[in-house]
N, C-alpha and C. Protein backbone atom coordinates (compact mmCIF):
# COMPACT_ATOMS: atom_id res chain seq x y z
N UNK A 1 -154.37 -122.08 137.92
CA UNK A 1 -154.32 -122.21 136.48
C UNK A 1 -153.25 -121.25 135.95
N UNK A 2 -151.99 -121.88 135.08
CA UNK A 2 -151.44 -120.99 134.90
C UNK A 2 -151.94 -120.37 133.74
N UNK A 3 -151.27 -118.80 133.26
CA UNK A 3 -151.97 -118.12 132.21
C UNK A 3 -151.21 -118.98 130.61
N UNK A 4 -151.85 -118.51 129.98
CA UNK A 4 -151.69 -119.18 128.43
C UNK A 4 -151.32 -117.48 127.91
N UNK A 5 -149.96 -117.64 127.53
CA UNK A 5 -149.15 -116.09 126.83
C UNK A 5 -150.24 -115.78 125.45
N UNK A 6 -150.42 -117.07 125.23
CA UNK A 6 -151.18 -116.08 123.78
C UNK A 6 -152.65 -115.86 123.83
N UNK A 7 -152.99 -116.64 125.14
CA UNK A 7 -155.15 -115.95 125.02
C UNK A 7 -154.60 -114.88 125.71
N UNK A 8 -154.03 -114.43 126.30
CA UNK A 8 -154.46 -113.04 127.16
C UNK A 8 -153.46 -111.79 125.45
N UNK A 9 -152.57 -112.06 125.11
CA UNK A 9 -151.98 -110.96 124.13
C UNK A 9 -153.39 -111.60 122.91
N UNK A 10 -153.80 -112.59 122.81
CA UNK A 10 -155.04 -112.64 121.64
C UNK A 10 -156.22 -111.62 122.42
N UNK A 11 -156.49 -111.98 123.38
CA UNK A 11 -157.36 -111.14 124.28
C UNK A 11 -157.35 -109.31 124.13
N UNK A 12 -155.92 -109.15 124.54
CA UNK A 12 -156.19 -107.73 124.47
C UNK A 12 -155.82 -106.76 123.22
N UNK A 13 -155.26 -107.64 122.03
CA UNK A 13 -154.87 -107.20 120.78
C UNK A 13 -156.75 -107.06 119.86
N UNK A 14 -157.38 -108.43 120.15
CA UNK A 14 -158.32 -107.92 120.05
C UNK A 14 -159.70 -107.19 120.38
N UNK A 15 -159.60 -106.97 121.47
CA UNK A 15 -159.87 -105.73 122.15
C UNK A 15 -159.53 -104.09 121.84
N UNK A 16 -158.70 -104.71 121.57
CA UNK A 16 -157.40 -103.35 120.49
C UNK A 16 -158.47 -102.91 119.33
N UNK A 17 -158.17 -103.88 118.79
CA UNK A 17 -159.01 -104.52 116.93
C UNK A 17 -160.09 -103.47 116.97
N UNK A 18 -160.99 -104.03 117.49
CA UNK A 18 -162.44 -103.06 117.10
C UNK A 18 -162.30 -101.68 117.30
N UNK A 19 -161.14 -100.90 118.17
CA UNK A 19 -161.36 -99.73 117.99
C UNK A 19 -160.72 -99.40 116.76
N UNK A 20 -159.27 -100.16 116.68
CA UNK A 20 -158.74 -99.69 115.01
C UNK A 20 -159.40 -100.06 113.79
N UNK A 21 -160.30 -100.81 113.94
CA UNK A 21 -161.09 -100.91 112.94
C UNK A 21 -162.32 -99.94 112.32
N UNK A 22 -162.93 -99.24 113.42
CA UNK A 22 -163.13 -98.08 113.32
C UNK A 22 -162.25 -96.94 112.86
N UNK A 23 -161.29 -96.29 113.81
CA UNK A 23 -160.42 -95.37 113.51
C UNK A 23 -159.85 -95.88 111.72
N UNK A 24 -159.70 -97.15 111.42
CA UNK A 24 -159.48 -96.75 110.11
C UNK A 24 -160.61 -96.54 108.72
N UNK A 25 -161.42 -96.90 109.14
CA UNK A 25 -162.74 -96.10 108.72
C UNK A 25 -162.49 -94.76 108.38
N UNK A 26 -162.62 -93.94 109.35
CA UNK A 26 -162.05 -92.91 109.81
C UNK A 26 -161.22 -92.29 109.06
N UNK A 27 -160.17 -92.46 108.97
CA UNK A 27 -159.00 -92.48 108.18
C UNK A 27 -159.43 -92.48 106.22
N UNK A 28 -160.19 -93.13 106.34
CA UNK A 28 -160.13 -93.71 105.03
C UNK A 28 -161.55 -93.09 104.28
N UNK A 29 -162.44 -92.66 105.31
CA UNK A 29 -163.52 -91.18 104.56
C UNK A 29 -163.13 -90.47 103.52
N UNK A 30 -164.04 -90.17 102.87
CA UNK A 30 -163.55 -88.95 101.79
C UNK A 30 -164.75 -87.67 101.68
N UNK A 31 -165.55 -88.06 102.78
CA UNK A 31 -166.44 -86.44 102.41
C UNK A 31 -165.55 -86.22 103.89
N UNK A 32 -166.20 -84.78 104.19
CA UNK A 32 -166.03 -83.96 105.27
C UNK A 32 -167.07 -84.58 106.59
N UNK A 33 -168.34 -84.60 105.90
CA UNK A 33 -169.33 -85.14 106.78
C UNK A 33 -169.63 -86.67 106.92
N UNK A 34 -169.34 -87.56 106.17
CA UNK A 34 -168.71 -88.47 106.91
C UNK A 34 -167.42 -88.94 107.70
N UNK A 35 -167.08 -87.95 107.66
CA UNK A 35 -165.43 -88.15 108.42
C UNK A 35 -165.88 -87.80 109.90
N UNK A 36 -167.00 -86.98 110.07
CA UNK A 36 -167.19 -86.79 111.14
C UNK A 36 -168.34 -87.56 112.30
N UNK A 37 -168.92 -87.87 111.09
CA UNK A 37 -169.73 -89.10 111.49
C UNK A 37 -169.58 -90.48 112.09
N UNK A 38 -168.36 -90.25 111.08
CA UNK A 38 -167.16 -91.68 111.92
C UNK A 38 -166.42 -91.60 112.77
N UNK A 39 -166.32 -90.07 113.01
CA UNK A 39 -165.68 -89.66 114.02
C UNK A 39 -166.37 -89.90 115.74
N UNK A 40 -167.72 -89.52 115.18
CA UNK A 40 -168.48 -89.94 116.32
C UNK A 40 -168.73 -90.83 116.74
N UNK A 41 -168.77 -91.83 115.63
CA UNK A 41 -169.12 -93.26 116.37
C UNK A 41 -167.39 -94.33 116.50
N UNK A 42 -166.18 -93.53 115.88
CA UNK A 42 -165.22 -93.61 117.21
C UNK A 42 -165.15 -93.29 118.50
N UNK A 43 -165.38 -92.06 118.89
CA UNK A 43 -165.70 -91.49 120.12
C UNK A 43 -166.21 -92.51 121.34
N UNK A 44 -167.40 -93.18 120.55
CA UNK A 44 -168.02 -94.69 121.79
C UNK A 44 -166.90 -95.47 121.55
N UNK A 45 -166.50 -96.26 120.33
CA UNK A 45 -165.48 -97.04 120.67
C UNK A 45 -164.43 -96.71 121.84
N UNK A 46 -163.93 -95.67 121.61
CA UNK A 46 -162.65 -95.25 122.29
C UNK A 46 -162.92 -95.21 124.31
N UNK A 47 -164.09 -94.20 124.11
CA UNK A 47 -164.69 -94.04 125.22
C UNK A 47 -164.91 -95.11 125.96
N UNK A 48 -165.24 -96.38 125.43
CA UNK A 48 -165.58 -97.94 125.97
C UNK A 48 -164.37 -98.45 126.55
N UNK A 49 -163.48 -98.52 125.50
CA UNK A 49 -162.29 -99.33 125.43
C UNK A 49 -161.49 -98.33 126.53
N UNK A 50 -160.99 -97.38 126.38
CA UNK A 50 -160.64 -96.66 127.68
C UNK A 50 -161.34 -96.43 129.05
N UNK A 51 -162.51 -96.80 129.46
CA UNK A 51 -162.90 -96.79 130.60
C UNK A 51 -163.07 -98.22 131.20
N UNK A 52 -162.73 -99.42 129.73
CA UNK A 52 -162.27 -100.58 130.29
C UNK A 52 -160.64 -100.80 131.21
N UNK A 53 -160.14 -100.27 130.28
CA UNK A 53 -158.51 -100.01 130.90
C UNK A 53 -158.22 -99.30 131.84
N UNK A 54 -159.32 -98.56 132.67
CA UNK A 54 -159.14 -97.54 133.69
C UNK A 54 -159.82 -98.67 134.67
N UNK A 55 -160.74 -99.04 134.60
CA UNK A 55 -161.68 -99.79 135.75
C UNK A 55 -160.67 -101.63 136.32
N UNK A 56 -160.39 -101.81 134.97
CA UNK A 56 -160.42 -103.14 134.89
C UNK A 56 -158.47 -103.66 134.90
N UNK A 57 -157.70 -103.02 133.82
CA UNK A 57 -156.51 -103.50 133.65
C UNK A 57 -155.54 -102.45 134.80
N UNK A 58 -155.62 -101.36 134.50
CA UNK A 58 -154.67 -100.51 135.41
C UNK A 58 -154.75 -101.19 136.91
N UNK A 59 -156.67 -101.26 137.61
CA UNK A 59 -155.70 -101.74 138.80
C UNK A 59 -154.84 -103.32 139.25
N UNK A 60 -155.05 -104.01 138.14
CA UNK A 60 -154.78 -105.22 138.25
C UNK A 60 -153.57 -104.75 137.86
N UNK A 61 -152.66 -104.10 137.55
CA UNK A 61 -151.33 -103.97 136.80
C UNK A 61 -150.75 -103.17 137.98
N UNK A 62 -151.75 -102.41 138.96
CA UNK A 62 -151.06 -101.65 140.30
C UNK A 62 -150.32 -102.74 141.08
N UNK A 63 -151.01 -103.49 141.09
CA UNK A 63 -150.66 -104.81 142.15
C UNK A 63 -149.94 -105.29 141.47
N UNK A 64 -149.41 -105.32 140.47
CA UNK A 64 -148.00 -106.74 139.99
C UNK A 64 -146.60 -105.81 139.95
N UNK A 65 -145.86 -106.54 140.08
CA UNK A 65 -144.10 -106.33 140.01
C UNK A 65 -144.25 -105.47 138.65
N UNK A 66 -143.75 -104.29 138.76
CA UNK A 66 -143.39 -103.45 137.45
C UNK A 66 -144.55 -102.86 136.87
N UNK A 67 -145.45 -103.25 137.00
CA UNK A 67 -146.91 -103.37 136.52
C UNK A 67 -147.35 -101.56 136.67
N UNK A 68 -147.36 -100.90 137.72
CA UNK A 68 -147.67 -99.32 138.42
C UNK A 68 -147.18 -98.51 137.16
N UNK A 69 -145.90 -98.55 136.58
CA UNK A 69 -145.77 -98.07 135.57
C UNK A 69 -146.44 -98.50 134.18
N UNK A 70 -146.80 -99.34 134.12
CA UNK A 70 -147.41 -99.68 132.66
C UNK A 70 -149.22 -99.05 132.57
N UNK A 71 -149.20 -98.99 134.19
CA UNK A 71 -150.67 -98.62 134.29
C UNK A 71 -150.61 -97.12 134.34
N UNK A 72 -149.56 -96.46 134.90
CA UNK A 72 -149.40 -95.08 134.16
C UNK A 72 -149.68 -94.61 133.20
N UNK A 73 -148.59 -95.12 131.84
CA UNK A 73 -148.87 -94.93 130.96
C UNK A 73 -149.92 -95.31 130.18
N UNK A 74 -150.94 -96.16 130.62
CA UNK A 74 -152.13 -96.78 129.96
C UNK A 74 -152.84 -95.25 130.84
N UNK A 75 -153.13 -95.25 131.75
CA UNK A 75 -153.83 -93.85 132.31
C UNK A 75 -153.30 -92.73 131.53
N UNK A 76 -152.04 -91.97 131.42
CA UNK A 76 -151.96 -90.92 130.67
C UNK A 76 -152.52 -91.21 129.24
N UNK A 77 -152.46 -92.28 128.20
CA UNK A 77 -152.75 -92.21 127.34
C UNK A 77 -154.78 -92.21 127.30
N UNK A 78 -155.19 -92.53 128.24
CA UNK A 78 -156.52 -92.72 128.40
C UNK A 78 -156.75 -91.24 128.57
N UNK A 79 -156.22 -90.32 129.26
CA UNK A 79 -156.43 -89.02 129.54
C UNK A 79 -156.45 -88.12 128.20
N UNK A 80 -155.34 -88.52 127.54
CA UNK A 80 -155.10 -87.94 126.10
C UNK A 80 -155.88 -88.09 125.30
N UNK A 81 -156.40 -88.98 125.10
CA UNK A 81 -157.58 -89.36 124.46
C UNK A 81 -158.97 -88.60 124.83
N UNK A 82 -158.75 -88.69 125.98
CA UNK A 82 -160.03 -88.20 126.74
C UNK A 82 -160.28 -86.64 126.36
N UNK A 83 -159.25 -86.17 126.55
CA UNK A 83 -159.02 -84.61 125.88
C UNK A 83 -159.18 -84.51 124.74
N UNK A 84 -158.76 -85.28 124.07
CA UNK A 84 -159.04 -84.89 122.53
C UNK A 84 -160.53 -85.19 122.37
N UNK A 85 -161.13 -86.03 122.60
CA UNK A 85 -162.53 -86.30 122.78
C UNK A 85 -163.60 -85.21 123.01
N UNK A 86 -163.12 -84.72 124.06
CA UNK A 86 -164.03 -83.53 125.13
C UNK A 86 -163.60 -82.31 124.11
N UNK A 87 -162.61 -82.43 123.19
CA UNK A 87 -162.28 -81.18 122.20
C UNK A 87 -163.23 -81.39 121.27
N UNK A 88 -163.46 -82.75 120.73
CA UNK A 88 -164.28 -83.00 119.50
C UNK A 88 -166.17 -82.50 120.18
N UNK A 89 -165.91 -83.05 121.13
CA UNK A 89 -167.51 -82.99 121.75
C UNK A 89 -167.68 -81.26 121.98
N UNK A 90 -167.25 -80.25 122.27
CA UNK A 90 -167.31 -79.07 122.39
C UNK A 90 -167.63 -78.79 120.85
N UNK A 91 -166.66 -79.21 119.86
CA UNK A 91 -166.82 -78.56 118.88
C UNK A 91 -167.97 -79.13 118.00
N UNK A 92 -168.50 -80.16 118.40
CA UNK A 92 -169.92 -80.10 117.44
C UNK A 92 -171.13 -80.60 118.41
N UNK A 93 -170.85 -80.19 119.95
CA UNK A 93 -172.29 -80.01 120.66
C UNK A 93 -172.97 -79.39 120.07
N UNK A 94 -174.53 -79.69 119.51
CA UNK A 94 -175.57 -78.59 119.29
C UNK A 94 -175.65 -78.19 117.60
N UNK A 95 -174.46 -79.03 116.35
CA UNK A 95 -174.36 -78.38 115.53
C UNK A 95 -174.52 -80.07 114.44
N UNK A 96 -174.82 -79.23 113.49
CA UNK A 96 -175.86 -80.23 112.93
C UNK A 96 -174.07 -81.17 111.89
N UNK A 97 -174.27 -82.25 111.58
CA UNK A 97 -172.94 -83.03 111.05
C UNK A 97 -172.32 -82.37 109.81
N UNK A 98 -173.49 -82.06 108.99
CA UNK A 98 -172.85 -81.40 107.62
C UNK A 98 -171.99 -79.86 107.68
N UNK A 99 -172.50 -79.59 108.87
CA UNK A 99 -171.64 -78.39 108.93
C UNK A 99 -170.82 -78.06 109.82
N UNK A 100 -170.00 -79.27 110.52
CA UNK A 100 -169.22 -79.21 111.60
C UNK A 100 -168.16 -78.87 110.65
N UNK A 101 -167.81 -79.61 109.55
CA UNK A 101 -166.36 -79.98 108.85
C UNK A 101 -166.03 -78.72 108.47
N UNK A 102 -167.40 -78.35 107.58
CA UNK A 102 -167.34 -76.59 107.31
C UNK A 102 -166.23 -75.29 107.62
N UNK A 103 -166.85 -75.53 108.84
CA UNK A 103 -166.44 -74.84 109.95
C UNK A 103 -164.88 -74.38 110.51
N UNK A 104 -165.00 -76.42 111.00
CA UNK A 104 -164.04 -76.83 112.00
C UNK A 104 -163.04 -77.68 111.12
N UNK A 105 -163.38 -78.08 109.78
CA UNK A 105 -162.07 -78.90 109.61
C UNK A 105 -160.46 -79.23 109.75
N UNK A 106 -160.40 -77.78 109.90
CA UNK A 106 -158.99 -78.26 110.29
C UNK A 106 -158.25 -78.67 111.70
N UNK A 107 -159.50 -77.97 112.67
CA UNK A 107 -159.47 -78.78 114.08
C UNK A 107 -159.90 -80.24 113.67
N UNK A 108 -160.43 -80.80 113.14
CA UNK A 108 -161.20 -82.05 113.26
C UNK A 108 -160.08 -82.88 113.05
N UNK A 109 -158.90 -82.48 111.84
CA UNK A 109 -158.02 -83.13 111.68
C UNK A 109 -157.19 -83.24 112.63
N UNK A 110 -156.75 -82.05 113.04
CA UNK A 110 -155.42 -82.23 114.54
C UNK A 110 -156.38 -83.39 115.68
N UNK A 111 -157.71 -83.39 115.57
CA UNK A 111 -158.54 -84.05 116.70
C UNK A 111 -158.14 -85.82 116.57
N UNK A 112 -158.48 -85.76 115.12
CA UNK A 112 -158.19 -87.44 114.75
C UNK A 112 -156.53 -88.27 114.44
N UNK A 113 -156.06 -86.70 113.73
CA UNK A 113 -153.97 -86.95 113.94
C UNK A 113 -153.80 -87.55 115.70
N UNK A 114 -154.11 -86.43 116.68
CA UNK A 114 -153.98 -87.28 117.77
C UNK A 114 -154.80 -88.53 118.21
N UNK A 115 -155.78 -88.99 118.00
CA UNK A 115 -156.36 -89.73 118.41
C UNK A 115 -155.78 -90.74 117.18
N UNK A 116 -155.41 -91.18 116.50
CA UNK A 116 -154.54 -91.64 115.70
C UNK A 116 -153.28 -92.05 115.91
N UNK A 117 -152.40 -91.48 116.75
CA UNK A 117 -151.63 -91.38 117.11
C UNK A 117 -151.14 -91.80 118.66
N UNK A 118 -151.77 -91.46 119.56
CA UNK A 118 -152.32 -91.63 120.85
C UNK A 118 -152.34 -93.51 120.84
N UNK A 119 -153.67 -93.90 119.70
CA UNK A 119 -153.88 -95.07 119.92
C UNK A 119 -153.22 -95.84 119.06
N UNK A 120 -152.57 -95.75 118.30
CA UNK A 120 -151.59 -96.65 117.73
C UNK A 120 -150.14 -96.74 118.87
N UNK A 121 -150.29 -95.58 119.56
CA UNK A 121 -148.87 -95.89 120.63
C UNK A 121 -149.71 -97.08 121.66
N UNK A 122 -150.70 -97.20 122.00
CA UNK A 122 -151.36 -97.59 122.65
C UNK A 122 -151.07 -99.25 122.31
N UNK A 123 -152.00 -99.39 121.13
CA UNK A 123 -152.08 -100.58 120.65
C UNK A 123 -150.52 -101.52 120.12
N UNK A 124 -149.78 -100.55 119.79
CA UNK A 124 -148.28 -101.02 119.40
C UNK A 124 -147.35 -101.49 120.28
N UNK A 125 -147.23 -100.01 121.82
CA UNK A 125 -146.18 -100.70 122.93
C UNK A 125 -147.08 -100.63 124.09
N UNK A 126 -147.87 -100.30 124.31
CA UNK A 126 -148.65 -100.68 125.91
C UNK A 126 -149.53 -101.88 125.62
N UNK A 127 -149.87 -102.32 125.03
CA UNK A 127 -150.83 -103.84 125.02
C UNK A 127 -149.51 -104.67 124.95
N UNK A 128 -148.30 -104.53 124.12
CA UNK A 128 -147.09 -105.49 124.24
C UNK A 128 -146.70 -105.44 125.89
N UNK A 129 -146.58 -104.18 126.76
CA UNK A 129 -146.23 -104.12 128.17
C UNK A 129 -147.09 -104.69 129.20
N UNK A 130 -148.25 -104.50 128.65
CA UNK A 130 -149.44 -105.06 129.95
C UNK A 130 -149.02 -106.38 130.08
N UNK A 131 -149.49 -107.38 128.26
CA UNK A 131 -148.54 -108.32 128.60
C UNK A 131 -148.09 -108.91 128.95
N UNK A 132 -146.63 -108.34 128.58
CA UNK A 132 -145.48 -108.92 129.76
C UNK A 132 -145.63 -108.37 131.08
N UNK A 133 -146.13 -107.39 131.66
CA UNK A 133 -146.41 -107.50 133.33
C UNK A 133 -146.98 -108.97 133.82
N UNK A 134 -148.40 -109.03 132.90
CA UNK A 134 -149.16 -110.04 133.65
C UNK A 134 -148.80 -111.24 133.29
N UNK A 135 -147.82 -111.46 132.29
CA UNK A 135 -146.77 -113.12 131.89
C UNK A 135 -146.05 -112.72 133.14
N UNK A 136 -145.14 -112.00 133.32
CA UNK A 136 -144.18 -112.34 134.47
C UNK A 136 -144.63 -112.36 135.94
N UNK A 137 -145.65 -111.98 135.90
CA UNK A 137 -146.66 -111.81 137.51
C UNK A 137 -146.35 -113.69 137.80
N UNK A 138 -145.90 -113.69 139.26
CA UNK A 138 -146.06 -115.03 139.56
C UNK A 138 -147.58 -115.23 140.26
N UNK A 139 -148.36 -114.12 140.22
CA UNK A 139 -149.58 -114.85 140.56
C UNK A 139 -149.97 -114.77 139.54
N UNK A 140 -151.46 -116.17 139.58
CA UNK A 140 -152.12 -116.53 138.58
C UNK A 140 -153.16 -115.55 137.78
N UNK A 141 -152.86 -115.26 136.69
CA UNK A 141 -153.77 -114.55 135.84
C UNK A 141 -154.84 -115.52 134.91
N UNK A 142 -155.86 -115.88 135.22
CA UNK A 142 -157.24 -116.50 134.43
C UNK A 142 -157.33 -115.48 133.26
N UNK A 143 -156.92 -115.72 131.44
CA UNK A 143 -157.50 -114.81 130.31
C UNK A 143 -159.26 -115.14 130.74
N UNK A 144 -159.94 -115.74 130.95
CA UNK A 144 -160.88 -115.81 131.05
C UNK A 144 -161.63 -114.92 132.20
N UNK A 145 -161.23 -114.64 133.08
CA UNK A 145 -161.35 -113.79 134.20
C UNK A 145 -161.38 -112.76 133.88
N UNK A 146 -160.03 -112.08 133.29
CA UNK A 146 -159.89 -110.79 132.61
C UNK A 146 -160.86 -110.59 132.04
N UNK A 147 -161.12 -111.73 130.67
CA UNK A 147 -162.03 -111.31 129.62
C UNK A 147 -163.54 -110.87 130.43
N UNK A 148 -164.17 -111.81 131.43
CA UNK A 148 -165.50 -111.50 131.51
C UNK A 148 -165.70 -110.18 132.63
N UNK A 149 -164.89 -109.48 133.32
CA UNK A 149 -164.73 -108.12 134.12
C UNK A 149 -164.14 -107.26 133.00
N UNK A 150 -163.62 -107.46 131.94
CA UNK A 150 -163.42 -106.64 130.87
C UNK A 150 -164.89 -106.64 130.21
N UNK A 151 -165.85 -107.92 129.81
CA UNK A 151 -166.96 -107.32 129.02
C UNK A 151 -167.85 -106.55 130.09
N UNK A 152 -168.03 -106.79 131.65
CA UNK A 152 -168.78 -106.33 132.68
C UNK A 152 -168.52 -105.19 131.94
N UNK A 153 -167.35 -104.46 132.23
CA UNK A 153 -167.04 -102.96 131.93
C UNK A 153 -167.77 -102.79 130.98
N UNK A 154 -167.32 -103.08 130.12
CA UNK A 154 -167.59 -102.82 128.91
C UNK A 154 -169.57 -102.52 128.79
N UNK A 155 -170.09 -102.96 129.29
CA UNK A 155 -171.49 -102.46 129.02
C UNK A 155 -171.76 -101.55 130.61
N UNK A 156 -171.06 -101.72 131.49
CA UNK A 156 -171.02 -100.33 132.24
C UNK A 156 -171.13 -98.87 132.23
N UNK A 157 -169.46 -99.22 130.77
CA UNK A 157 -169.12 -97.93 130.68
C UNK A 157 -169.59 -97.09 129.96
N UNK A 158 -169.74 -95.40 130.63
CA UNK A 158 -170.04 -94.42 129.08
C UNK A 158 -169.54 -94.36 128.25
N UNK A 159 -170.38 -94.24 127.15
CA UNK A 159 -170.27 -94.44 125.92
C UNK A 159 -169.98 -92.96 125.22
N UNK A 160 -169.37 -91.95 126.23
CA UNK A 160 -168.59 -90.31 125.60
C UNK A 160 -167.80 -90.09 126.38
N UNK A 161 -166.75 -89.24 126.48
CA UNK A 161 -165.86 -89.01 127.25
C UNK A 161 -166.71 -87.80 128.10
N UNK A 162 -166.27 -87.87 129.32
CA UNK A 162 -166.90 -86.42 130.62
C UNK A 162 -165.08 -86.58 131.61
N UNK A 163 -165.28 -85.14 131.30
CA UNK A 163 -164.39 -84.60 131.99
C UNK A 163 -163.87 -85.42 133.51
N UNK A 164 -164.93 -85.63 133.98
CA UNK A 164 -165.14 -86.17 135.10
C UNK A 164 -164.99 -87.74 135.57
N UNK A 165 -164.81 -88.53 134.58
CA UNK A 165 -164.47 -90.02 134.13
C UNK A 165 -163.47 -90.37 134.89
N UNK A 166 -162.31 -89.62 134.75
CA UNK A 166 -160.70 -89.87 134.64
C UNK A 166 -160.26 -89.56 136.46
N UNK A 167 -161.93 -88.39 137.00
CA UNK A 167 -161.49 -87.74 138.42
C UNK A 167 -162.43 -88.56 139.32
N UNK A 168 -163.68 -89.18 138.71
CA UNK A 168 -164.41 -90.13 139.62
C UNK A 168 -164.53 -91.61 139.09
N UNK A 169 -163.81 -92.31 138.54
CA UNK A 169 -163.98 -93.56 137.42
C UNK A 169 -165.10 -94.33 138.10
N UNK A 170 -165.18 -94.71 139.55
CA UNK A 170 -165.95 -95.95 140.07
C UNK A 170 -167.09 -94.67 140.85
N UNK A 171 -167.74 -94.06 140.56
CA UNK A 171 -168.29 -93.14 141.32
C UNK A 171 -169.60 -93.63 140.79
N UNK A 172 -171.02 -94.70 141.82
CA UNK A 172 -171.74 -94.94 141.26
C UNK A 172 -172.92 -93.33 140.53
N UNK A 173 -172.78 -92.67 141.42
CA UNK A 173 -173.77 -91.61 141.14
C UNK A 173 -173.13 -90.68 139.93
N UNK A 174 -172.10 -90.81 139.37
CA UNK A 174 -171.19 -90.14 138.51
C UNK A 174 -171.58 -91.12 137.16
N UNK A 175 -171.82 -92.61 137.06
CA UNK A 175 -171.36 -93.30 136.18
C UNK A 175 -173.49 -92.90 135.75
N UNK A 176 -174.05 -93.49 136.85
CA UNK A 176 -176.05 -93.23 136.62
C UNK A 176 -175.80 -91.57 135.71
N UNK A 177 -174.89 -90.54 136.83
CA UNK A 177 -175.08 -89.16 135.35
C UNK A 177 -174.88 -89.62 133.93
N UNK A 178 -173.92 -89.99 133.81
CA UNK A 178 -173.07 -90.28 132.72
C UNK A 178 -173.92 -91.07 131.74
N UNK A 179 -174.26 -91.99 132.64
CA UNK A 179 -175.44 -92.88 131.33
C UNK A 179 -176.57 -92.04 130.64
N UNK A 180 -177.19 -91.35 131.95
CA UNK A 180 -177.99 -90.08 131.67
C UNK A 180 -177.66 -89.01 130.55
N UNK A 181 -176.68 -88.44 130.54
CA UNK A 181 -176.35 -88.03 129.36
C UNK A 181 -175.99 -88.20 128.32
N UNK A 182 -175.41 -89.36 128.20
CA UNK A 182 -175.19 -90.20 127.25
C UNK A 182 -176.40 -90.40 126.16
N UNK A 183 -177.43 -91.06 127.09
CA UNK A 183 -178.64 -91.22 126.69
C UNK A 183 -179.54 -90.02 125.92
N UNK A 184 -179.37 -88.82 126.58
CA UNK A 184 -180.40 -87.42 126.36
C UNK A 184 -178.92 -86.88 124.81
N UNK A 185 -177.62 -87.06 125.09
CA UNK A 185 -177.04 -86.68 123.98
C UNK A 185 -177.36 -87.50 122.46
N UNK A 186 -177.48 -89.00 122.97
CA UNK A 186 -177.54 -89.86 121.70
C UNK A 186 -179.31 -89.33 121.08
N UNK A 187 -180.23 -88.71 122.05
CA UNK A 187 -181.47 -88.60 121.39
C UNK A 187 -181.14 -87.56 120.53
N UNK A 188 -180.71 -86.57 120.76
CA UNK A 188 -180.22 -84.96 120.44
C UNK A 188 -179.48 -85.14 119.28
N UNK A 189 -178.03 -86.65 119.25
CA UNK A 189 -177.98 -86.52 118.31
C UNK A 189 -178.56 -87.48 116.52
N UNK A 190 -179.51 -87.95 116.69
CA UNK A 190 -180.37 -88.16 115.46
C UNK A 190 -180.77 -86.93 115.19
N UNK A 191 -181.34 -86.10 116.02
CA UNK A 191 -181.54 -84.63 115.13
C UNK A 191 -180.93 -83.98 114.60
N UNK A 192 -179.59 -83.48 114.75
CA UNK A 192 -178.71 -83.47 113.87
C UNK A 192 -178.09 -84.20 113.09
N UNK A 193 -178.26 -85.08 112.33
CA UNK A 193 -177.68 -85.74 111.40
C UNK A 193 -176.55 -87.10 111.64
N UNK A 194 -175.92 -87.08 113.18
CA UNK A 194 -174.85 -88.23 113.37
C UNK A 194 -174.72 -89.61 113.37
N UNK A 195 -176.22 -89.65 113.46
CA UNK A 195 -176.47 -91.63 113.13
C UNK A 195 -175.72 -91.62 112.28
N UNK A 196 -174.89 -92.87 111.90
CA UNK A 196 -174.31 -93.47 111.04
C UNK A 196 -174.36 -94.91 110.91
């Protein structure tokens, strides 16, 4: 089956979508404590959507003509993210929402400038490159294939960034922690205030 150029760029533009649709949320707050609130529940978006692109597109992009580099830069930018993430998560482990901004606002901003930034490079020239790798790949790419090992991931993956993501990605006993904390963090955080 050959691929169809526009389900797979419809495919991963909107895939794109839901995280910028968040992030401009985000963007577009006007208290302190909801900015951070939205901040958090970017954090899962991002966290999802990047441990889809680590599991699922990079190695399929190892294997095609030209492809090793596009999956580079989809990995460094997943890392960048990841850092800025693990910056946001340090700075309001344990601390209740209304008074992170307090505090921390002007980190919060450099946190979301990059993550802002990061993923608009993302969404602008690496979803245009993946792409064209997998249009010019003379083997057959199924959008449908992609899509359903992209949603697998997608309810796989943790839902926060861990340091440890980026150094064990397919590590089953790494991913069971990960859910684990995930889980004991999301209880922890209704007590402080971050539902949104």
């Amino acid at each position: 089956m050959s691929p169809n150029p526009t389900s797979l760029r419809d495919l991963l533009i909107g895939y794109d979508r839901e995280v910028d649709k968040t992030l401009q949320e985000v963007l577009e707050s006007t208290t302190g404590t909801e900015r951070v609130q939205l901040l958090h529940k970017l954090r899962h978006s991002v966290s999802v959507h990047d441990s889809v692109l680590s599991a699922v597109l990079c190695p399929l992009l190892d294997d095609l003509p030209g492809g090793r580099a596009v999956a580079e830069r989809l990995r460094q930018g997943c890392h960048e993210r990841a850092d800025l993430l693990n910056r946001f998560r340090e700075l309001t482990s344990g601390v209740a929402a209304h008074n992170v901004y307090n505090v921390s606002g002007e980190e919060m901003e450099q946190i979301l400038e990059g993550l802002d930034r990061s993923f608009s490079r993302h969404s602008d020239n690496e979803t245009t490159d993946v792409v064209g790798v997998l249009m010019a790949s003379s083997a057959s790419i199924d959008p449908d294939v992609v899509a359903a090992r992209m949603a697998l991931e997608t309810h796989r993956a943790p839902t926060r960034s861990h340091r440890g993501t980026m150094r064990h990605p397919r590590s089953v006993v790494w991913e069971w922690l990960y859910h684990f904390w995930d889980k004991f963090d999301d209880w922890s955080d209704t007590h402080h205030g971050w539902t949104r």
